[in-house]
C-alpha atoms as a PDB file:
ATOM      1  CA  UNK A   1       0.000   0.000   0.000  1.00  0.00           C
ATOM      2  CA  UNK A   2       1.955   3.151  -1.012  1.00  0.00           C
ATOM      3  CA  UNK A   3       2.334   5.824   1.616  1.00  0.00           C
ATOM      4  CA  UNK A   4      -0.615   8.262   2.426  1.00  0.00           C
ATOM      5  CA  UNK A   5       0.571  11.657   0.785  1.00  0.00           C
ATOM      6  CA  UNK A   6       1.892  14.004   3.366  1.00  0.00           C
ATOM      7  CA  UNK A   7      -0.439  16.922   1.924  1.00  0.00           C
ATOM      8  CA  UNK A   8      -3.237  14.278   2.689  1.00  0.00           C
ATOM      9  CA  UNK A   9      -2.716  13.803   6.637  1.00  0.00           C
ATOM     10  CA  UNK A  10      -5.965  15.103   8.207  1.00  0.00           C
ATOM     11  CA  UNK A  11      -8.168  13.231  10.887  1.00  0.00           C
ATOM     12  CA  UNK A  12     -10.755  12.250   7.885  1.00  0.00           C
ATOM     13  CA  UNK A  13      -8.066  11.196   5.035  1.00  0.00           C
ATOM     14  CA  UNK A  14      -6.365   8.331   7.849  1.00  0.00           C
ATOM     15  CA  UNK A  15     -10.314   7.456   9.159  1.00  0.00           C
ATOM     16  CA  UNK A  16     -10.655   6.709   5.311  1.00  0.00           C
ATOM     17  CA  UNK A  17      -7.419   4.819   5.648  1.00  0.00           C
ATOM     18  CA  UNK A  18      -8.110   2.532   8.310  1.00  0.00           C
ATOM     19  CA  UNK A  19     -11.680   1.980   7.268  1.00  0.00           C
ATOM     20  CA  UNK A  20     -10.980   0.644   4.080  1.00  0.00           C
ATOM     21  CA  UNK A  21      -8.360  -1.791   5.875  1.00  0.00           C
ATOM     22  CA  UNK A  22     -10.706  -2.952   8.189  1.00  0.00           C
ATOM     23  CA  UNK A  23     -13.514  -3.784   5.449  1.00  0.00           C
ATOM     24  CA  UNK A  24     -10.987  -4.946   2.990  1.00  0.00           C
ATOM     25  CA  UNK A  25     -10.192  -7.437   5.660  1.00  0.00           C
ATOM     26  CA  UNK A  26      -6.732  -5.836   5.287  1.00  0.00           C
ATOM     27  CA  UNK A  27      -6.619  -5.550   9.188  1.00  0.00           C
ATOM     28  CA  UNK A  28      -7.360  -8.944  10.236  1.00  0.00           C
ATOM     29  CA  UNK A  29     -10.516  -9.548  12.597  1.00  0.00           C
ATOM     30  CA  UNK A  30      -9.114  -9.791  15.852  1.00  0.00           C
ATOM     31  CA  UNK A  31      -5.725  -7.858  15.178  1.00  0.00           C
ATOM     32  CA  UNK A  32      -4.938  -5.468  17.502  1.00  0.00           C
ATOM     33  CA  UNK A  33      -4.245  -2.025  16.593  1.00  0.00           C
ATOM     34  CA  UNK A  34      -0.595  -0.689  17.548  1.00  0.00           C
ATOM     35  CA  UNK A  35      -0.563   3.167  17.460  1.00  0.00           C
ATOM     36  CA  UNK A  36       3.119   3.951  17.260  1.00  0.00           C
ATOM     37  CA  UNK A  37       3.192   1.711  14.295  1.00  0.00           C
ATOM     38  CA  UNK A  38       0.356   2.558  13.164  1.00  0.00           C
ATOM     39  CA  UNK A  39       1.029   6.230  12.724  1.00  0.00           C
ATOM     40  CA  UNK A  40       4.479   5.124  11.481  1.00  0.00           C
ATOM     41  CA  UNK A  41       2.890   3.474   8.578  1.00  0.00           C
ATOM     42  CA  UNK A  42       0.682   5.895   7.494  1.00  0.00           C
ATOM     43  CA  UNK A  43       3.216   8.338   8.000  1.00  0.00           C
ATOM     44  CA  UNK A  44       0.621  10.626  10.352  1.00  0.00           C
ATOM     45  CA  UNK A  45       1.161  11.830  13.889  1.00  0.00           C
ATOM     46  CA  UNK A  46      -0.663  10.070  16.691  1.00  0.00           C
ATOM     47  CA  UNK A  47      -3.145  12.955  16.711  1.00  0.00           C
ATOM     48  CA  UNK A  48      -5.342  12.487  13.658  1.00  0.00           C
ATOM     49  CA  UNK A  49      -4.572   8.728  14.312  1.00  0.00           C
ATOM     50  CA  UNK A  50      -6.571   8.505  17.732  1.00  0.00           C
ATOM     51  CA  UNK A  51      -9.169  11.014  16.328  1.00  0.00           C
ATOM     52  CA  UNK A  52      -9.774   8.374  12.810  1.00  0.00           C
ATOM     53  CA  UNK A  53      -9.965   5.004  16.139  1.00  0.00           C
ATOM     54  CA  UNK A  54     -12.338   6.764  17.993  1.00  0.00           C
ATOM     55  CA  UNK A  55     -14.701   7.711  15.107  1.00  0.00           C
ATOM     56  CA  UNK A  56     -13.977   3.820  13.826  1.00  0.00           C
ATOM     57  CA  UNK A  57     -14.955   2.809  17.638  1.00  0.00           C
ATOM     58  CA  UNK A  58     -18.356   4.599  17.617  1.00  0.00           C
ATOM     59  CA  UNK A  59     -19.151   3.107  14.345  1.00  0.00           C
ATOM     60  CA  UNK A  60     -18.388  -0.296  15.676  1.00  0.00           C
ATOM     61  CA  UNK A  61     -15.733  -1.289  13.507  1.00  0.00           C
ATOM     62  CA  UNK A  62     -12.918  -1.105  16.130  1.00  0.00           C
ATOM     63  CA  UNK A  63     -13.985  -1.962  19.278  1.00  0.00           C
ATOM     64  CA  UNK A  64     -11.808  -0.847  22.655  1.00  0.00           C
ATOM     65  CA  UNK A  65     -10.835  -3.440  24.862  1.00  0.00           C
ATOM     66  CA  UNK A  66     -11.339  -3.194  29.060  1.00  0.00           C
ATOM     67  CA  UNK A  67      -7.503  -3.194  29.075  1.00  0.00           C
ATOM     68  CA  UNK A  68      -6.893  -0.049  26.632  1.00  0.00           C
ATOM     69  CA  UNK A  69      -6.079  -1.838  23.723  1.00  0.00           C
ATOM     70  CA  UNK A  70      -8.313  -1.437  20.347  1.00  0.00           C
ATOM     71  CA  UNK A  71      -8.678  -4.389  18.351  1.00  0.00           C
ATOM     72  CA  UNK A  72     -10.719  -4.977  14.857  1.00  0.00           C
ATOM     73  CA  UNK A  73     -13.833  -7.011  15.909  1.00  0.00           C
ATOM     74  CA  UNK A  74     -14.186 -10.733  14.787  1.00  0.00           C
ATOM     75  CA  UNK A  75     -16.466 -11.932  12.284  1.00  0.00           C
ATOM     76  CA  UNK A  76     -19.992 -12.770  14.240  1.00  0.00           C
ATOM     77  CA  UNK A  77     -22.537 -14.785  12.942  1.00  0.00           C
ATOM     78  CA  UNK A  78     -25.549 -13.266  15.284  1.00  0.00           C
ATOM     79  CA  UNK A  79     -24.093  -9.586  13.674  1.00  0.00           C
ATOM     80  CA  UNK A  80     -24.186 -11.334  10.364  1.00  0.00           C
ATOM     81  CA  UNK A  81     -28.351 -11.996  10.744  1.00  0.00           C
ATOM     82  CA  UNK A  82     -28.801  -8.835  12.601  1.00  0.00           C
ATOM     83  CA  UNK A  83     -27.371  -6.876   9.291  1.00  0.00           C
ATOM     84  CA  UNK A  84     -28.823  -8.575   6.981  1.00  0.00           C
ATOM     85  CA  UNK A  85     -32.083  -8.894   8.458  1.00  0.00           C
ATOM     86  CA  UNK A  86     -32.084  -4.940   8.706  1.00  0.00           C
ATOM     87  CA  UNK A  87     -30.903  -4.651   5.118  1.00  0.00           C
ATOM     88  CA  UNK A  88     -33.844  -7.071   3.939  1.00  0.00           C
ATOM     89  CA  UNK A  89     -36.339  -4.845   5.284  1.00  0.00           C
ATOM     90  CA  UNK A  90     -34.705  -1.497   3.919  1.00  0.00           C
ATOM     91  CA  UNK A  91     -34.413  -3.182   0.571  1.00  0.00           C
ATOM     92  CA  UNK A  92     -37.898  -4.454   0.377  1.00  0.00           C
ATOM     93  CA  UNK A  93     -38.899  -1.130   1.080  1.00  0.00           C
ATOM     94  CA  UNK A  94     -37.026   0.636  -1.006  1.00  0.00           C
ATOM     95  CA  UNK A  95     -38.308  -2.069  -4.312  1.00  0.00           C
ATOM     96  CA  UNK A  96     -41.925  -1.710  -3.419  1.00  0.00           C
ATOM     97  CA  UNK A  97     -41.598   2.160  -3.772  1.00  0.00           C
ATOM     98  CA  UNK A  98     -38.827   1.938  -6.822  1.00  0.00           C
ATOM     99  CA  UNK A  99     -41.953   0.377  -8.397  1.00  0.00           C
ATOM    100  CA  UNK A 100     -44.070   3.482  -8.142  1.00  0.00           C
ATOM    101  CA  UNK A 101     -41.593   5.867  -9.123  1.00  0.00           C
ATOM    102  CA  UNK A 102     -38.729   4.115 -11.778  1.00  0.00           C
ATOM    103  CA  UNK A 103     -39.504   5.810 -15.059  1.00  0.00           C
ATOM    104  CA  UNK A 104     -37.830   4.322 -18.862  1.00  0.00           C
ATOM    105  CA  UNK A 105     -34.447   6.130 -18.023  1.00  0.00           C
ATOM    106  CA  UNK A 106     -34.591   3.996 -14.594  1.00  0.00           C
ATOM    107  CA  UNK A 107     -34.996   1.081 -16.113  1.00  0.00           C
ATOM    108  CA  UNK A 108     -32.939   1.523 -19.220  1.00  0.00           C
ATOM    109  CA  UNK A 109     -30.211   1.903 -16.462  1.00  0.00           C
ATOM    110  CA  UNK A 110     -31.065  -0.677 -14.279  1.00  0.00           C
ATOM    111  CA  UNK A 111     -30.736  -3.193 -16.917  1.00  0.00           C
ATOM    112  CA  UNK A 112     -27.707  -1.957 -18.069  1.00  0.00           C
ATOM    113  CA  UNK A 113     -26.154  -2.880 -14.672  1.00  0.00           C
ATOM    114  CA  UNK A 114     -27.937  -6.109 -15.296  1.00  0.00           C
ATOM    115  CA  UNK A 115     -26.128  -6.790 -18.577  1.00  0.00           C
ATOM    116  CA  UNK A 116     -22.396  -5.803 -16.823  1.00  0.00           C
ATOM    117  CA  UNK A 117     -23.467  -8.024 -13.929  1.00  0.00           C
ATOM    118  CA  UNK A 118     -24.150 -10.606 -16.557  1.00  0.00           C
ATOM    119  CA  UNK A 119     -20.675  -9.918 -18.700  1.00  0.00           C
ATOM    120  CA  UNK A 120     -18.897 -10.201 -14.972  1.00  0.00           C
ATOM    121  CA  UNK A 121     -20.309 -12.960 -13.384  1.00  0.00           C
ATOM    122  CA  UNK A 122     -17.260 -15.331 -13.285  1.00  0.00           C
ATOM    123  CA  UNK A 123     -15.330 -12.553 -11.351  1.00  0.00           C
ATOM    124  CA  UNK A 124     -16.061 -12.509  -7.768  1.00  0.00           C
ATOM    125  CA  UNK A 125     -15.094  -8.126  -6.972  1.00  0.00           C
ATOM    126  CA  UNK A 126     -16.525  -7.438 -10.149  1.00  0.00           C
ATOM    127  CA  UNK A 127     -19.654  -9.059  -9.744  1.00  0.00           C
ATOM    128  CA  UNK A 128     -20.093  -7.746  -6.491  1.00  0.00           C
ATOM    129  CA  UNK A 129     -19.726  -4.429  -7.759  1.00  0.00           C
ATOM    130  CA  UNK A 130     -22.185  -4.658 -10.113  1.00  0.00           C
ATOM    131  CA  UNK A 131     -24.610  -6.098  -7.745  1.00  0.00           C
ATOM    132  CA  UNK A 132     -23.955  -3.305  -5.155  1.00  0.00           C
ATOM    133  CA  UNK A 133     -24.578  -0.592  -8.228  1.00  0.00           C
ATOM    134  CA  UNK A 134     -27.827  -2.128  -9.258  1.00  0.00           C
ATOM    135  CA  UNK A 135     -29.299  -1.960  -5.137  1.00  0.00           C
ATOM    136  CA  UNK A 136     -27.846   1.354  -4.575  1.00  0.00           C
ATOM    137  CA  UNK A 137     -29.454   2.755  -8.081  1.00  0.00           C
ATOM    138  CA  UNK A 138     -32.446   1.230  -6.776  1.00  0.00           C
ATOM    139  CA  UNK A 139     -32.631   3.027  -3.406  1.00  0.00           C
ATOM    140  CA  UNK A 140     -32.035   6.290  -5.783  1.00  0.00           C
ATOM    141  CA  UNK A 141     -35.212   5.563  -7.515  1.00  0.00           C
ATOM    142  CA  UNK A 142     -37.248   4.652  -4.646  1.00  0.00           C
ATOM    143  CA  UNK A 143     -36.368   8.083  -2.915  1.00  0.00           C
ATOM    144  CA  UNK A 144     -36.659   7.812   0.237  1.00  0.00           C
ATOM    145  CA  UNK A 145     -33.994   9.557   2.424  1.00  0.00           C
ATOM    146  CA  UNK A 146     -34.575   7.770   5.473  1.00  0.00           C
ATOM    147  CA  UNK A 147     -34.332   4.571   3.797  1.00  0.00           C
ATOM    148  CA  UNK A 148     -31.222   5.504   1.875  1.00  0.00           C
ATOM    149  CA  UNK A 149     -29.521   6.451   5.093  1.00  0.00           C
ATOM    150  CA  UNK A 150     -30.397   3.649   6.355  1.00  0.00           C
ATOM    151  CA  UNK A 151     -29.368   1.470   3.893  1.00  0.00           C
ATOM    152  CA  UNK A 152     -26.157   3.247   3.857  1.00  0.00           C
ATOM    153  CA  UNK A 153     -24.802   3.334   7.318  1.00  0.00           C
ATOM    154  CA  UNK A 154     -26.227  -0.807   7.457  1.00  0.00           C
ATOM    155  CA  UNK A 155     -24.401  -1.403   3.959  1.00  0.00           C
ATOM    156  CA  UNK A 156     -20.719  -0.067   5.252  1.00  0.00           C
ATOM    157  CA  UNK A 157     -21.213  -2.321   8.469  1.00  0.00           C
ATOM    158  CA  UNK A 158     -22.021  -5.322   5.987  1.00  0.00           C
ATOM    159  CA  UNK A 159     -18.635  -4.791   3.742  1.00  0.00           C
ATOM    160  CA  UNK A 160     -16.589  -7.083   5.970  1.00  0.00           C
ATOM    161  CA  UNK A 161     -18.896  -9.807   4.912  1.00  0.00           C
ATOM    162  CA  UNK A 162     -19.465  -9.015   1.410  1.00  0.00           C
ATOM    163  CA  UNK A 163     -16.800 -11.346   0.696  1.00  0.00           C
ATOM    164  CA  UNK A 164     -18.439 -14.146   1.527  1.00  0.00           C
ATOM    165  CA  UNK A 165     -21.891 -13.831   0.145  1.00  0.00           C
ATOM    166  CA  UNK A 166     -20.384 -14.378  -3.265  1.00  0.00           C
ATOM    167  CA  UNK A 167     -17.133 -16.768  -3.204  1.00  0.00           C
ATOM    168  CA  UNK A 168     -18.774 -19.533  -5.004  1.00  0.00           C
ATOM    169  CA  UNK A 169     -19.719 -19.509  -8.643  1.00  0.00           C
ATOM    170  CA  UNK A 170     -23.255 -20.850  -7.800  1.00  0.00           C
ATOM    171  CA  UNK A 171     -23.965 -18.467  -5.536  1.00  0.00           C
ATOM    172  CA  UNK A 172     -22.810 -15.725  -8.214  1.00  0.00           C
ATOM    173  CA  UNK A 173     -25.546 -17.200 -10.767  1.00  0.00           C
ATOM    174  CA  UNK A 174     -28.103 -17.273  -8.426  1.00  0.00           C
ATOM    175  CA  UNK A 175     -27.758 -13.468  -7.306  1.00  0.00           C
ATOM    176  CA  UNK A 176     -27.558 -12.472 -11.252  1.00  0.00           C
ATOM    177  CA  UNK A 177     -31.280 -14.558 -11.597  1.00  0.00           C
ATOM    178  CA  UNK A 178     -32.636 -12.865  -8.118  1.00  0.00           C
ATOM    179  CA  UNK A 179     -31.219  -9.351  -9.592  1.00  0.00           C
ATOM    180  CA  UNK A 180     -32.918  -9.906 -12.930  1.00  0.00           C
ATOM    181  CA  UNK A 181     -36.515 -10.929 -11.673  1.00  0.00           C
ATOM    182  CA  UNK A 182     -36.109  -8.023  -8.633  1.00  0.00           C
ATOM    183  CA  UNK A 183     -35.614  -5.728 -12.047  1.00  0.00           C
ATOM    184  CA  UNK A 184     -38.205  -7.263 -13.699  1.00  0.00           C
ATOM    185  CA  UNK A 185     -40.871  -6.870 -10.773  1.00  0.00           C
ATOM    186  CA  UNK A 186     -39.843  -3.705 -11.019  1.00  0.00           C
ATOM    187  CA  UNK A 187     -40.337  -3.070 -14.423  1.00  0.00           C
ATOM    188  CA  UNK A 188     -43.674  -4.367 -14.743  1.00  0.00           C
ATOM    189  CA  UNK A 189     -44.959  -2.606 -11.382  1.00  0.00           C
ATOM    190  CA  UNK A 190     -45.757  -5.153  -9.363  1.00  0.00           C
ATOM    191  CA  UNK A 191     -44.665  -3.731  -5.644  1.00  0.00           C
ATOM    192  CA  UNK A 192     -45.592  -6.940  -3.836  1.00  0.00           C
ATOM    193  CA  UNK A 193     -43.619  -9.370  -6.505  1.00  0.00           C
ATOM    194  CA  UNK A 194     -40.398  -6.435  -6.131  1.00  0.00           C
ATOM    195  CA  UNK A 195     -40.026  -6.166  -1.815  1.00  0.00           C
ATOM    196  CA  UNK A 196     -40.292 -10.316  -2.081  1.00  0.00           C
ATOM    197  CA  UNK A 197     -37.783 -10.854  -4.436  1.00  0.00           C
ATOM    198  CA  UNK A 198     -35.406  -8.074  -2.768  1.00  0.00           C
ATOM    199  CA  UNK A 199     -36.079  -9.025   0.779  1.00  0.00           C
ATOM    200  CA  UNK A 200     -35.435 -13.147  -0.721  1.00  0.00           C
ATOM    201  CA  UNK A 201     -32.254 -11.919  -2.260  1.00  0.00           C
ATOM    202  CA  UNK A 202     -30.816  -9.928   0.761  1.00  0.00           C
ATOM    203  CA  UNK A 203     -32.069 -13.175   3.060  1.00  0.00           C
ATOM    204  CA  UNK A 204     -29.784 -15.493   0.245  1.00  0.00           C
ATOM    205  CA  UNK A 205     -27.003 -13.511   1.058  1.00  0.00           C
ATOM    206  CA  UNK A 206     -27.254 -13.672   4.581  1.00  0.00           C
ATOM    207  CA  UNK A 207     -27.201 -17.514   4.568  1.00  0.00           C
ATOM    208  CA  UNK A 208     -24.711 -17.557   1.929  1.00  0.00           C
ATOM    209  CA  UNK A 209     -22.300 -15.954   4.700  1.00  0.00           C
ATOM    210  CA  UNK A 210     -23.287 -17.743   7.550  1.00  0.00           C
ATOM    211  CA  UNK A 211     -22.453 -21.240   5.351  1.00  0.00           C
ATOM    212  CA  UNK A 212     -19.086 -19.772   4.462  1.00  0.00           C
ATOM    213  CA  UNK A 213     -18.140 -18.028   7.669  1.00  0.00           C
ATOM    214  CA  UNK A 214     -18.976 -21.262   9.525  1.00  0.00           C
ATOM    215  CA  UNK A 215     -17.336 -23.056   7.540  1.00  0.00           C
ATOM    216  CA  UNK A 216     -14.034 -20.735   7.702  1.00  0.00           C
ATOM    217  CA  UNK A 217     -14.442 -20.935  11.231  1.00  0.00           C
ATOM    218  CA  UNK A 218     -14.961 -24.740  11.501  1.00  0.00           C
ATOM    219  CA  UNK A 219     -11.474 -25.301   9.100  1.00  0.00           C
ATOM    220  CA  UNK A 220      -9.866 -22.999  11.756  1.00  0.00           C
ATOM    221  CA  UNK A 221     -10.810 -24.719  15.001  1.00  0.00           C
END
């Protein structure tokens, strides 16, 4: 990872830093973060560094230990359902309404994403990518600002998992069909048919990540 410019050593710029790490899985769940080498890496002072941990902490994606120390949290399966469960009722939402509101342009883009999702199925990121661009266009249509906050602040908390909600080819397939008959409910304005097949989806992914994180887990133990 090449050095954080100098010019580019504010509070926000190493918070942006460190939360890409920890989401990236970069910074390993569980590892402990050092300050002094730390701020050595990122070549900041310990100043902005402590102010980026504590906005990280209140976010719950570093969590402070009762000794001091500040670790990134482990992977949890109960967190895992709790997310996902959220997201499935923000998403659901968010379809029903796209369906009142998504005019040609919206769908002309929607199934544009559809066809790069299509073209980049085999590749895990890109995939992903292309699925995360098709929900968030989606919550753009519905507009609804609650919702989209929502979805927002639950969606950054879910990028640790991400990864594992699409490692397997199958499961890759079988998000492309749910994204294509979520657009398609949409497209033919059928509210009910669009929150079941996004809530379904977003419920898929969550058990998709439970199956892989136990089984990560299980390999480990």
């Amino acid at each position: 990872m090449p050095a954080i410019p100098a010019r580019n050593t504010g509070a926000h710029v190493v918070y942006a830093e460190l939360k890409r790490r920890i989401l990236s899985l970069d910074l390993k769940p569980g590892e402990r973060i050092y300050e002094p080498a730390m701020a050595t890496a990122l070549q900041v002072s310990r100043t902005p560094l402590r102010e980026a941990i504590r906005r990280l902490i209140s976010e719950n994606l570093l969590e402070q230990q009762p000794t001091g120390g500040v670790v990134v949290p482990v992977l949890d399966e109960a967190e895992i359902s709790e997310l996902y469960e959220v997201r499935a009722a923000v998403e659901s939402l968010m379809a029903r309404n796209a369906c009142l509101k998504a005019t040609p342009a919206d769908l002309d883009e929607l199934h544009g994403i559809l066809a790069r999702n299509a073209a980049l199925v085999e590749f895990a990121d890109d995939a992903m990518r292309q699925g995360m661009a098709l929900h968030a266009r989606i919550a753009v249509i519905a507009g609804n600002s609650w919702a989209g906050r929502f979805h927002d602040q639950v969606s950054s908390q879910m990028e640790r998992y991400r990864h594992y909600t699409n490692s397997t080819q199958r499961r890759r397939d079988q998000a492309l069909a749910q994204h294509r008959a979520l657009v398609e409910a949409i497209a033919t304005g059928d509210p009910e048919q669009a929150a079941k097949m996004a809530f379904d989806h977003v419920m898929g992914a969550r058990d998709a990540a439970v199956r892989a994180l136990s089984g990560k887990n299980g390999a480990g133990s």
